[in-house]
C-alpha atoms as a PDB file:
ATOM      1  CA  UNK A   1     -17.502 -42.740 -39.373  1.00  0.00           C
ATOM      2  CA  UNK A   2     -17.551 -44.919 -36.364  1.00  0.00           C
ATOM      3  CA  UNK A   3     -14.975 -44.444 -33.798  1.00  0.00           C
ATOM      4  CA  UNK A   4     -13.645 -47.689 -34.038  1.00  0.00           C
ATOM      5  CA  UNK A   5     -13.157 -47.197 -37.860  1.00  0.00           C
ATOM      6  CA  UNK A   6     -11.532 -44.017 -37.960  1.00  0.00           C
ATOM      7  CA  UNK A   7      -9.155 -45.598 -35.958  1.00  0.00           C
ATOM      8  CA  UNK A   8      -8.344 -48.870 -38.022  1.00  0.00           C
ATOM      9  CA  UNK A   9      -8.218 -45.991 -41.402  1.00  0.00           C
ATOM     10  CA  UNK A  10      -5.642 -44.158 -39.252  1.00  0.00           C
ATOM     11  CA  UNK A  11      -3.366 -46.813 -37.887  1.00  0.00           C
ATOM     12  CA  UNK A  12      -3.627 -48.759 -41.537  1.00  0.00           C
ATOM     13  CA  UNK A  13      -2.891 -45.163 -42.800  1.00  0.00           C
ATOM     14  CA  UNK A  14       0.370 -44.923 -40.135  1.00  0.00           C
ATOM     15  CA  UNK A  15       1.951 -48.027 -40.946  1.00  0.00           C
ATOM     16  CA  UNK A  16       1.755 -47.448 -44.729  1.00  0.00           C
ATOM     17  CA  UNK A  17       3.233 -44.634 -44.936  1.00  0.00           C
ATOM     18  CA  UNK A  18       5.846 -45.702 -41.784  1.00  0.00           C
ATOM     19  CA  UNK A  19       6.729 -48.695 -44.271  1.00  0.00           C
ATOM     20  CA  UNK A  20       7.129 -46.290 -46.856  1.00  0.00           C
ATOM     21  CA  UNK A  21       9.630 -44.164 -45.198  1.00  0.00           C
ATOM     22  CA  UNK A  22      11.641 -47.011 -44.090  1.00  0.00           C
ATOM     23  CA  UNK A  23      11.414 -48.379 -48.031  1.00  0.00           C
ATOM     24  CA  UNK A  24      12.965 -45.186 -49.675  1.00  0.00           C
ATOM     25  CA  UNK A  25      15.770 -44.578 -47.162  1.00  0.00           C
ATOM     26  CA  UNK A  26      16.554 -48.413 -47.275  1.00  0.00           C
ATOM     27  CA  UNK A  27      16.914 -47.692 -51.254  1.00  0.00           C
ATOM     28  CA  UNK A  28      18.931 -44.120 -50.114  1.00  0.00           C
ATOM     29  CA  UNK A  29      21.329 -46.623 -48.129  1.00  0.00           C
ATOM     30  CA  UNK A  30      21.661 -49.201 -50.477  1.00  0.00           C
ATOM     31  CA  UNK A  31      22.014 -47.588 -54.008  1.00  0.00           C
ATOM     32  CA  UNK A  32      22.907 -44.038 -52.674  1.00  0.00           C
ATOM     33  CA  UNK A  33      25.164 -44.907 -50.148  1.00  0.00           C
ATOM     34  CA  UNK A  34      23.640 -42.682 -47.427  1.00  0.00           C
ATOM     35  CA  UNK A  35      24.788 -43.330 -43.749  1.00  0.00           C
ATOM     36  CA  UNK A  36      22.392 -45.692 -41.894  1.00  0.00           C
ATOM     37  CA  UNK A  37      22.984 -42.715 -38.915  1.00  0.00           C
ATOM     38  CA  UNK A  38      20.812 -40.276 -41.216  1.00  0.00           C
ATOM     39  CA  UNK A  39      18.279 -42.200 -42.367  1.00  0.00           C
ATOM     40  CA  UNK A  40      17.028 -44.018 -39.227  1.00  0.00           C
ATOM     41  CA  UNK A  41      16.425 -40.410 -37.767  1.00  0.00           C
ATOM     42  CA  UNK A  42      14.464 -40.206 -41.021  1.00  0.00           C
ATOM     43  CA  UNK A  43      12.382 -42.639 -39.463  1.00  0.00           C
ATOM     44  CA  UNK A  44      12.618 -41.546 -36.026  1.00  0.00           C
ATOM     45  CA  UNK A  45      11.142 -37.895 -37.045  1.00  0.00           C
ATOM     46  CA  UNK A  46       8.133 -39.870 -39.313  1.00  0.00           C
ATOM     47  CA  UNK A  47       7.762 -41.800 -36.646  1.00  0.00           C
ATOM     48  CA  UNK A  48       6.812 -39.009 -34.409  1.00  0.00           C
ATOM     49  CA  UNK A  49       5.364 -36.467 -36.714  1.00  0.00           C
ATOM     50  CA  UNK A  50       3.175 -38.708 -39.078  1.00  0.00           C
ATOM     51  CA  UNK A  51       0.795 -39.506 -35.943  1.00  0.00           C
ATOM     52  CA  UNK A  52       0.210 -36.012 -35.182  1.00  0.00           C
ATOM     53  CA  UNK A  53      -1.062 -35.142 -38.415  1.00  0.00           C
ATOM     54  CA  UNK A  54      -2.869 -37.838 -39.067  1.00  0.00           C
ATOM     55  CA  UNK A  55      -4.562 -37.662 -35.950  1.00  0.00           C
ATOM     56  CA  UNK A  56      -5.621 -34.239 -36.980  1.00  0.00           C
ATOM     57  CA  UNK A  57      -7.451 -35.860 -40.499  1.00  0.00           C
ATOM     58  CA  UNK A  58      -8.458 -38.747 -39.284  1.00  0.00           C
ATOM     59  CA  UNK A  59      -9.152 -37.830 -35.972  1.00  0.00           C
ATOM     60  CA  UNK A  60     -11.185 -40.163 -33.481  1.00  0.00           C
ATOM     61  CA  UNK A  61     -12.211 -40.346 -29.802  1.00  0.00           C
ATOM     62  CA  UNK A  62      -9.360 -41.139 -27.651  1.00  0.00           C
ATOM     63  CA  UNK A  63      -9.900 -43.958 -25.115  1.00  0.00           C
ATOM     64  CA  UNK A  64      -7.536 -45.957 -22.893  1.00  0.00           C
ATOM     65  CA  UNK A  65      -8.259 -48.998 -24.790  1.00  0.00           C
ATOM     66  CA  UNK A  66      -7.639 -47.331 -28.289  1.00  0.00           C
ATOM     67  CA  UNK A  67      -3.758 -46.304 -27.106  1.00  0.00           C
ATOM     68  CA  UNK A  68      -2.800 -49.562 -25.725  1.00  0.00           C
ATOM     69  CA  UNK A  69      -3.982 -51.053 -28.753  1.00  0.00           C
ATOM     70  CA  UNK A  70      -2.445 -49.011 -30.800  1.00  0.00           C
ATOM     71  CA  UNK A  71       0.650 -49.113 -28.593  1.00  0.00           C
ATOM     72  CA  UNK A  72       0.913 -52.772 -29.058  1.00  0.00           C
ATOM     73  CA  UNK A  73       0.227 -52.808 -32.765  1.00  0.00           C
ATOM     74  CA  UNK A  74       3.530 -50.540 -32.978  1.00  0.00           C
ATOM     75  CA  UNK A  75       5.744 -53.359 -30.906  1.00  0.00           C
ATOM     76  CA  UNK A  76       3.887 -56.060 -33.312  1.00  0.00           C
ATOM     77  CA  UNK A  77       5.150 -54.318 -36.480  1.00  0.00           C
ATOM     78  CA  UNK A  78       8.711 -54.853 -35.670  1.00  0.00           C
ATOM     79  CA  UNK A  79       7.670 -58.618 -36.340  1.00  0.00           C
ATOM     80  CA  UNK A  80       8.325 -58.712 -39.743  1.00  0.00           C
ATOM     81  CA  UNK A  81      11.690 -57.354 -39.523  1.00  0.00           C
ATOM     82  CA  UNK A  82      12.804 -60.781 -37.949  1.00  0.00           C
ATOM     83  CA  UNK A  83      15.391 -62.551 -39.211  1.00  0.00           C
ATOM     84  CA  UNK A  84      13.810 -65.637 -40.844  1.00  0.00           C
ATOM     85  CA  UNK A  85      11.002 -62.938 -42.254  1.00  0.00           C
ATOM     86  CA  UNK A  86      13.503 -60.506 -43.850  1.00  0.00           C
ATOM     87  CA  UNK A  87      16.143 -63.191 -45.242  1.00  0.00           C
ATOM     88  CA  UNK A  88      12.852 -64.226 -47.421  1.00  0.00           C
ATOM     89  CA  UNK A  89      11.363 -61.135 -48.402  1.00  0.00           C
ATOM     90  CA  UNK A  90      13.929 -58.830 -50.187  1.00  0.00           C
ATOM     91  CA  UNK A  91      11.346 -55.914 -49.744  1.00  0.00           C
ATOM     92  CA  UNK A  92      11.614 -56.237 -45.834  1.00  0.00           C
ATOM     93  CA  UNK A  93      15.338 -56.868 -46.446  1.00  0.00           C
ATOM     94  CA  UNK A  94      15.415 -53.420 -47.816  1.00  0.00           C
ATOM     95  CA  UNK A  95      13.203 -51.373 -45.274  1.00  0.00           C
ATOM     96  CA  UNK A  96      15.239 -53.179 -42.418  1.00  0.00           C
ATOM     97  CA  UNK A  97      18.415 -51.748 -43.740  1.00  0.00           C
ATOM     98  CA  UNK A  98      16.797 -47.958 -43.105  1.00  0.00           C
ATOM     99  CA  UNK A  99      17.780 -48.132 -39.204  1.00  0.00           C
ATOM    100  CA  UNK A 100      20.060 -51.778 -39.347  1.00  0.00           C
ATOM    101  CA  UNK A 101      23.732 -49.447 -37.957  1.00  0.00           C
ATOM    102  CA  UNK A 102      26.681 -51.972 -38.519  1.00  0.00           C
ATOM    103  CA  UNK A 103      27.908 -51.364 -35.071  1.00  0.00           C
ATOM    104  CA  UNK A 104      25.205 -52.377 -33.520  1.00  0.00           C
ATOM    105  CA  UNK A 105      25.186 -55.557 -35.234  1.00  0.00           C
ATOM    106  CA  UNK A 106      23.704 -58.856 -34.111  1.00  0.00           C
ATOM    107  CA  UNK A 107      21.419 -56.649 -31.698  1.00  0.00           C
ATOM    108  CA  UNK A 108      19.903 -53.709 -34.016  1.00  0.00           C
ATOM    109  CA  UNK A 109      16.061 -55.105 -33.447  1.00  0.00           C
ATOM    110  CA  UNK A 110      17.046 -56.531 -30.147  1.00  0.00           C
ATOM    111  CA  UNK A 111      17.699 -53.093 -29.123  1.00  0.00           C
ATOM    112  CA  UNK A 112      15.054 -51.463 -30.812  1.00  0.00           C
ATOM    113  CA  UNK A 113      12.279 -53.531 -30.073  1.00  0.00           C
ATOM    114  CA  UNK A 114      13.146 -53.380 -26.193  1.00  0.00           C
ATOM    115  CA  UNK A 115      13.878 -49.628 -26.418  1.00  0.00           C
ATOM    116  CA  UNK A 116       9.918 -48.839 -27.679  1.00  0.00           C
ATOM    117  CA  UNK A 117       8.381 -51.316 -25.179  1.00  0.00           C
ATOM    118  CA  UNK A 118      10.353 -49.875 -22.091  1.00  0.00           C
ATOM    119  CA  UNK A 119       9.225 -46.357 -23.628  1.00  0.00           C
ATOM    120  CA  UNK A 120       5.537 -47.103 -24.008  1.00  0.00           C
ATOM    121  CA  UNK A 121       5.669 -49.192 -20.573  1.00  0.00           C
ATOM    122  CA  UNK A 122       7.048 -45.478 -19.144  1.00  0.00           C
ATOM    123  CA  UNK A 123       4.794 -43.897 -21.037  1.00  0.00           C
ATOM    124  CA  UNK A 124       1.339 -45.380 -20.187  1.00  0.00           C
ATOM    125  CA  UNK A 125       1.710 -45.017 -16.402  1.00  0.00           C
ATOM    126  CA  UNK A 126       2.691 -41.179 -17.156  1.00  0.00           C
ATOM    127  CA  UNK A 127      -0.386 -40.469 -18.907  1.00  0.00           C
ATOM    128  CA  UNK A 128      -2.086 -41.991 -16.391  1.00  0.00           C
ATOM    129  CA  UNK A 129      -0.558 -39.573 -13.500  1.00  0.00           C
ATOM    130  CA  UNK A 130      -0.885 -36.361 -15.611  1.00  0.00           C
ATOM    131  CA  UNK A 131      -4.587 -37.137 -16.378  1.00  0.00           C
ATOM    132  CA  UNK A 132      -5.167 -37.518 -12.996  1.00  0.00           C
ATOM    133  CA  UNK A 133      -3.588 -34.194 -11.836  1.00  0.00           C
ATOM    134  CA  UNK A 134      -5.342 -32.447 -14.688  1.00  0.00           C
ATOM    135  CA  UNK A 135      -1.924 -32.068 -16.328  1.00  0.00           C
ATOM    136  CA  UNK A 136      -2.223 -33.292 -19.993  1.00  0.00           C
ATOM    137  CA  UNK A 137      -1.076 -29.926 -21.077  1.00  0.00           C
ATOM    138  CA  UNK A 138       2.327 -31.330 -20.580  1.00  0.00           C
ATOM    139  CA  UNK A 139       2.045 -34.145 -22.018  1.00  0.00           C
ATOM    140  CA  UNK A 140       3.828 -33.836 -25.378  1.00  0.00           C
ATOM    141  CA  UNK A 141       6.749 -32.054 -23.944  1.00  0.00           C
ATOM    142  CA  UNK A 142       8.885 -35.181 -23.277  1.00  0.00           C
ATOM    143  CA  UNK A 143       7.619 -36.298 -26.575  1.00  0.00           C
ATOM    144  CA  UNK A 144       8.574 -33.358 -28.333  1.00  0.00           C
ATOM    145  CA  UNK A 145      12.266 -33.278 -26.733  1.00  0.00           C
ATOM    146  CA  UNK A 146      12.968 -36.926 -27.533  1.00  0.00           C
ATOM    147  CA  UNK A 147      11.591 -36.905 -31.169  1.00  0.00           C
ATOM    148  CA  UNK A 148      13.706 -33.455 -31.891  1.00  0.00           C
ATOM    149  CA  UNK A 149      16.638 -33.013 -29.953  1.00  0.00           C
ATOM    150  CA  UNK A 150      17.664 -36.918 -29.794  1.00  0.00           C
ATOM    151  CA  UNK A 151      16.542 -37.160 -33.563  1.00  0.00           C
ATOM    152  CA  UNK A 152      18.886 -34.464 -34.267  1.00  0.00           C
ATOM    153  CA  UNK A 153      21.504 -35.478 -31.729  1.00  0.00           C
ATOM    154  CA  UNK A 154      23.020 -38.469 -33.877  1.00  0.00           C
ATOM    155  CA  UNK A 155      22.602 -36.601 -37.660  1.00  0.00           C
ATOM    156  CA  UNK A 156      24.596 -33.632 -36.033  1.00  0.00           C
ATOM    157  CA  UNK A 157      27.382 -35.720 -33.557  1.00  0.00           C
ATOM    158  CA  UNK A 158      28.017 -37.789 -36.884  1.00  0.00           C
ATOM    159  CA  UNK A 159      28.417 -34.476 -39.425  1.00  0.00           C
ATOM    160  CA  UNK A 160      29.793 -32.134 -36.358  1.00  0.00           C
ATOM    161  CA  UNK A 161      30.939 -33.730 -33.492  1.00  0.00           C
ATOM    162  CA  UNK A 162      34.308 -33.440 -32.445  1.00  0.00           C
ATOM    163  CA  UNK A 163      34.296 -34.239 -28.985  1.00  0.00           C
ATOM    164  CA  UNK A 164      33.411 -37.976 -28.306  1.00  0.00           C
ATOM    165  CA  UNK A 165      32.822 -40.076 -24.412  1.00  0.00           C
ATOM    166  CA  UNK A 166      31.918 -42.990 -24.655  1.00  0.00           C
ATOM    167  CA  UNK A 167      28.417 -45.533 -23.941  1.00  0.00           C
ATOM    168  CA  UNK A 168      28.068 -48.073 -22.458  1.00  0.00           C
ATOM    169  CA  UNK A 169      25.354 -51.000 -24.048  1.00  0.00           C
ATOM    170  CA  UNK A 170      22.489 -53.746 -23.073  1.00  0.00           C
ATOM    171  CA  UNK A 171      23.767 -57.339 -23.825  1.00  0.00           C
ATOM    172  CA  UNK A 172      27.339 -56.355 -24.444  1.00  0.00           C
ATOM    173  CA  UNK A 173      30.518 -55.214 -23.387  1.00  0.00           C
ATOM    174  CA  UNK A 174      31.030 -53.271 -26.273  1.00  0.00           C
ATOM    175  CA  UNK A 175      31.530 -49.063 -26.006  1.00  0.00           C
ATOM    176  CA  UNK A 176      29.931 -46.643 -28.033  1.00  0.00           C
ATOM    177  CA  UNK A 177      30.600 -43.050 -28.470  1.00  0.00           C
ATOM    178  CA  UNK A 178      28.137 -39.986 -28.209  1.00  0.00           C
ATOM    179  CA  UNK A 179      29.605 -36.484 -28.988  1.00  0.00           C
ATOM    180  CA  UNK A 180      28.989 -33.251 -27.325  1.00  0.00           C
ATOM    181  CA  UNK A 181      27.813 -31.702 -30.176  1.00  0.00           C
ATOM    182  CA  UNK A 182      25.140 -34.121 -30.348  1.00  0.00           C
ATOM    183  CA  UNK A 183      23.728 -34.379 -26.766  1.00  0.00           C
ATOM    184  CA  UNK A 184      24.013 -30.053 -27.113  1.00  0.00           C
ATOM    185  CA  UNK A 185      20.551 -31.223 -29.340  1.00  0.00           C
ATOM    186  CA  UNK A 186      19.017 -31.952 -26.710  1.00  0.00           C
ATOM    187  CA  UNK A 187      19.949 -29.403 -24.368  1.00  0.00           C
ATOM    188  CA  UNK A 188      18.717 -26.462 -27.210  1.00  0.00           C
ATOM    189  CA  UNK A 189      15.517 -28.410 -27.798  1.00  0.00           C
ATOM    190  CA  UNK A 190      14.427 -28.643 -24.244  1.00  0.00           C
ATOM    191  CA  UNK A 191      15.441 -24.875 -24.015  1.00  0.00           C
ATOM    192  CA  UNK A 192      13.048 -23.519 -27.213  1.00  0.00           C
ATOM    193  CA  UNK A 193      10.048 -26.242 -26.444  1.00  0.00           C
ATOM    194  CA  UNK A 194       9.906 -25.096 -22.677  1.00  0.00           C
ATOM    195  CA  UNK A 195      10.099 -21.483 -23.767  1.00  0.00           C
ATOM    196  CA  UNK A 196       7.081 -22.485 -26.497  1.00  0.00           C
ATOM    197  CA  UNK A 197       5.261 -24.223 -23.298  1.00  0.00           C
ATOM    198  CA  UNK A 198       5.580 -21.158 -21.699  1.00  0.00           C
ATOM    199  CA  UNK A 199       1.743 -20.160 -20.985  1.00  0.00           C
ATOM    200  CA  UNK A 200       1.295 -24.379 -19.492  1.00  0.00           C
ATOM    201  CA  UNK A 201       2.931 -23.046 -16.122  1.00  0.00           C
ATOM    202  CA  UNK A 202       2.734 -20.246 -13.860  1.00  0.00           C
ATOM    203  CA  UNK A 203       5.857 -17.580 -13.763  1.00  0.00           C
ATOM    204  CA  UNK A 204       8.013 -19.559 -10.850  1.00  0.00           C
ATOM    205  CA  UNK A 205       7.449 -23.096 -12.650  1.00  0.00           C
ATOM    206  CA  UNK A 206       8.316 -21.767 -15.792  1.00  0.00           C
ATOM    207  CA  UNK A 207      11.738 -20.482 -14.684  1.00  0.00           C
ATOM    208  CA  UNK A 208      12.314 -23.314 -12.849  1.00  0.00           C
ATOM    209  CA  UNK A 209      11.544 -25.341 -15.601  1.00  0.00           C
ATOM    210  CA  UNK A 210      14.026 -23.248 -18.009  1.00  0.00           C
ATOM    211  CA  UNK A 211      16.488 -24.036 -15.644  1.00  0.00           C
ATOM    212  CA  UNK A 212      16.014 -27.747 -14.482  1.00  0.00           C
ATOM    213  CA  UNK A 213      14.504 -29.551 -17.650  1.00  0.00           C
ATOM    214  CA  UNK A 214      17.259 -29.235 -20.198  1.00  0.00           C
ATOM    215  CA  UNK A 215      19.573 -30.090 -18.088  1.00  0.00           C
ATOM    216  CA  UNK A 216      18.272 -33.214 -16.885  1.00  0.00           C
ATOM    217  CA  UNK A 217      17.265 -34.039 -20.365  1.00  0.00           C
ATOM    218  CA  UNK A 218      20.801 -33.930 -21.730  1.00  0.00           C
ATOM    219  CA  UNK A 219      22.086 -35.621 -19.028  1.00  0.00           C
ATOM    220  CA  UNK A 220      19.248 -38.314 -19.292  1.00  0.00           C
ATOM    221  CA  UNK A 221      20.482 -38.846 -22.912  1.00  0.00           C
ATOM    222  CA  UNK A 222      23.990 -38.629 -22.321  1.00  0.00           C
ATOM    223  CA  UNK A 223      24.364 -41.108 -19.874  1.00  0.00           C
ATOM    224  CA  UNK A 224      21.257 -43.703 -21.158  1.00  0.00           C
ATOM    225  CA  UNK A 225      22.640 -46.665 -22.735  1.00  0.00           C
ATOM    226  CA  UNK A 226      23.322 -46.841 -26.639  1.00  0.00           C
ATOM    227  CA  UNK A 227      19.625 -46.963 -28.549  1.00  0.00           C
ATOM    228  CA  UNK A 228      18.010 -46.674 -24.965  1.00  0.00           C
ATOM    229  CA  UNK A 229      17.800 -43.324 -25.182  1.00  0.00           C
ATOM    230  CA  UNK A 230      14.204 -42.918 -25.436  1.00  0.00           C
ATOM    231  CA  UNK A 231      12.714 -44.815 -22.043  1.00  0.00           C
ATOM    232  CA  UNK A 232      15.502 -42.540 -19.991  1.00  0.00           C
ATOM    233  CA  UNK A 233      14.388 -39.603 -21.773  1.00  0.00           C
ATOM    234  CA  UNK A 234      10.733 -40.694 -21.010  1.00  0.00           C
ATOM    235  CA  UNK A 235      11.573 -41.372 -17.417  1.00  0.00           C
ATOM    236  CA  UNK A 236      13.139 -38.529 -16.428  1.00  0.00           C
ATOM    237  CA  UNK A 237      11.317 -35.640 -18.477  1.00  0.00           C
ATOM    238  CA  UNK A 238       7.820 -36.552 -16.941  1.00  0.00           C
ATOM    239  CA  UNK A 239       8.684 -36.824 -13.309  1.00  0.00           C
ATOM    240  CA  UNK A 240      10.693 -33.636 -13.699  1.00  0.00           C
ATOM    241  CA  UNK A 241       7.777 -31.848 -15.078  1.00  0.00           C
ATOM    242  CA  UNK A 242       5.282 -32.886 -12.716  1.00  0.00           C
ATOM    243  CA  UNK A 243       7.052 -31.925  -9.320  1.00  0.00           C
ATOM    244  CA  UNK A 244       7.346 -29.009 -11.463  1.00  0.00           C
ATOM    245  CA  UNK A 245       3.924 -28.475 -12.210  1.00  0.00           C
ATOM    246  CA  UNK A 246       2.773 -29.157  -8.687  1.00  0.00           C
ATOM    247  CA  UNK A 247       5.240 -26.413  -7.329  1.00  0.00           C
END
C-alpha cells in the first residue's frame, strides 16, 4: 500500500482501539467502581504503547508532514469529549469518565488538552534538534520515562504512598498532593531505561547520564504542575540528554 494509506489504516486503527480503551475502563469506573486514578493510566500506557506496535504492522514512511498531522489529529480527538458533545452522547459520556478525576473538576479536559499540545509543541522542535545532530537514537528515552515511570507514579502514590507535598495547579488556586512513593517511579524508570540505553552513549556519557537524568526527571515531575507533568518531563529530559550526548 501507498504511504499515505498505510498511514490513514494506522491512525483509524489508533483511535479505535484508543476509544476502546477509554470505553471499558469508563464501564470499570462506572459499574465496577474502579478509581478514575487507575484507569486513566490505563489510558496513558495505551496511549503510548498502542503506537509502537502498530507502527511495527502497519508501518509507513515517516515524514515531517505525516507527524504533525498525526500530532494534530491527536489534539482534534479530544473534541468530542466537550461538554455539549458528551452531555448528548451517553457513549462519549462513558469513555470521558475513564480519565474525568473529581478533583480536578471543572478543568479535567482543560488540563488535558493543554498538557498534550504543550508536549507535542516541546516535542516537535526536539526531534528537530536530535535529527540534526544525528541523535535520534535518543529519541524515545524521554518518551519511555514519561509513559512508564509517570504512568506508574499516580497507580502506586494512590495504593502506596504515604508521604504526601503538595502541587500547585494552572487556572486555580487549588493544591494537590503527589507522594514520594510515586515520583520514586520515575526516579527507578529513568535508572533501568538509561541502563537499557546503555550502548546509545560512549562510557563517560553513560555514567553521567546514570547520574544526572533520573534525577532531573523526578524532580521535573515533582515540581511540574498537577496534569502538566508531561511537557516538563519533555522539556527537561531532551535538553539533558543532548548536552549529554554532545559531551
Amino acid at each position: 500500500m501507498e504511504t499515505g494509506v498505510l498511514f490513514l489504516v494506522n491512525q483509524s486503527i489508533k483511535l479505535f482501539l484508543l476509544y476502546l480503551v477509554q470505553y471499558s475502563c469508563g464501564l470499570l469506573v462506572v459499574h465496577k467502581g474502579v478509581k478514575v486514578n487507575y484507569t486513566r493510566k490505563i489510558n496513558h500506557f495505551c496511549l503510548f504503547l498502542i503506537p509502537i506496535y502498530l507502527d511495527r504492522i502497519f508501518a509507513y514512511e515517516e515524514t515531517f508532514d505525516l507527524f504533525i498531522i498525526g500530532s494534530l489529529g491527536s489534539i482534534a480527538t479530544l473534541l468530542i469529549y466537550l461538554e455539549p458533545v458528551r452531555k448528548r452522547v451517553p457513549v462519549i459520556s462513558l469513555m470521558f469518565r475513564s480519565f474525568d478525576r473529581p478533583e480536578d473538576r471543572p478543568h479535567t479536559l482543560l488540563w488535558l488538552s493543554t498538557q498534550i499540545l504543550a508536549g507535542f509543541l516541546i516535542l516537535v522542535p526536539m526531534i528537530i534538534l536530535y535529527a540534526q545532530y544525528g541523535l535520534q537514537h535518543l529519541i524515545m528515552l524521554p518518551l519511555l520515562i514519561n509513559a512508564i515511570g509517570d504512568g506508574l507514579a499516580e497507580p502506586v502514590g494512590v495504593r502506596f504512598g504515604r508521604h504526601k507535598y503538595r502541587v500547585h495547579a494552572l487556572f486555580t488556586k487549588k493544591k494537590f498532593y503527589r507522594t514520594l512513593e510515586g515520583s520514586a517511579c520515575v526516579f527507578i524508570a529513568s535508572l533501568v531505561i538509561i541502563a537499557a540505553y546503555h550502548n546509545s552513549f560512549t562510557t563517560e556519557q553513560f555514567l553521567i547520564a546514570l547520574v544526572v537524568i533520573p534525577v532531573v526527571m523526578t524532580l521535573a515531575e515533582a515540581f511540574s504542575p498537577h496534569t502538566w507533568d508531561t511537557p516538563f518531563l519533555f522539556l527537561i529530559g531532551y535538553l539533558s540528554l543532548f548536552f549529554i550526548a554532545l559531551w
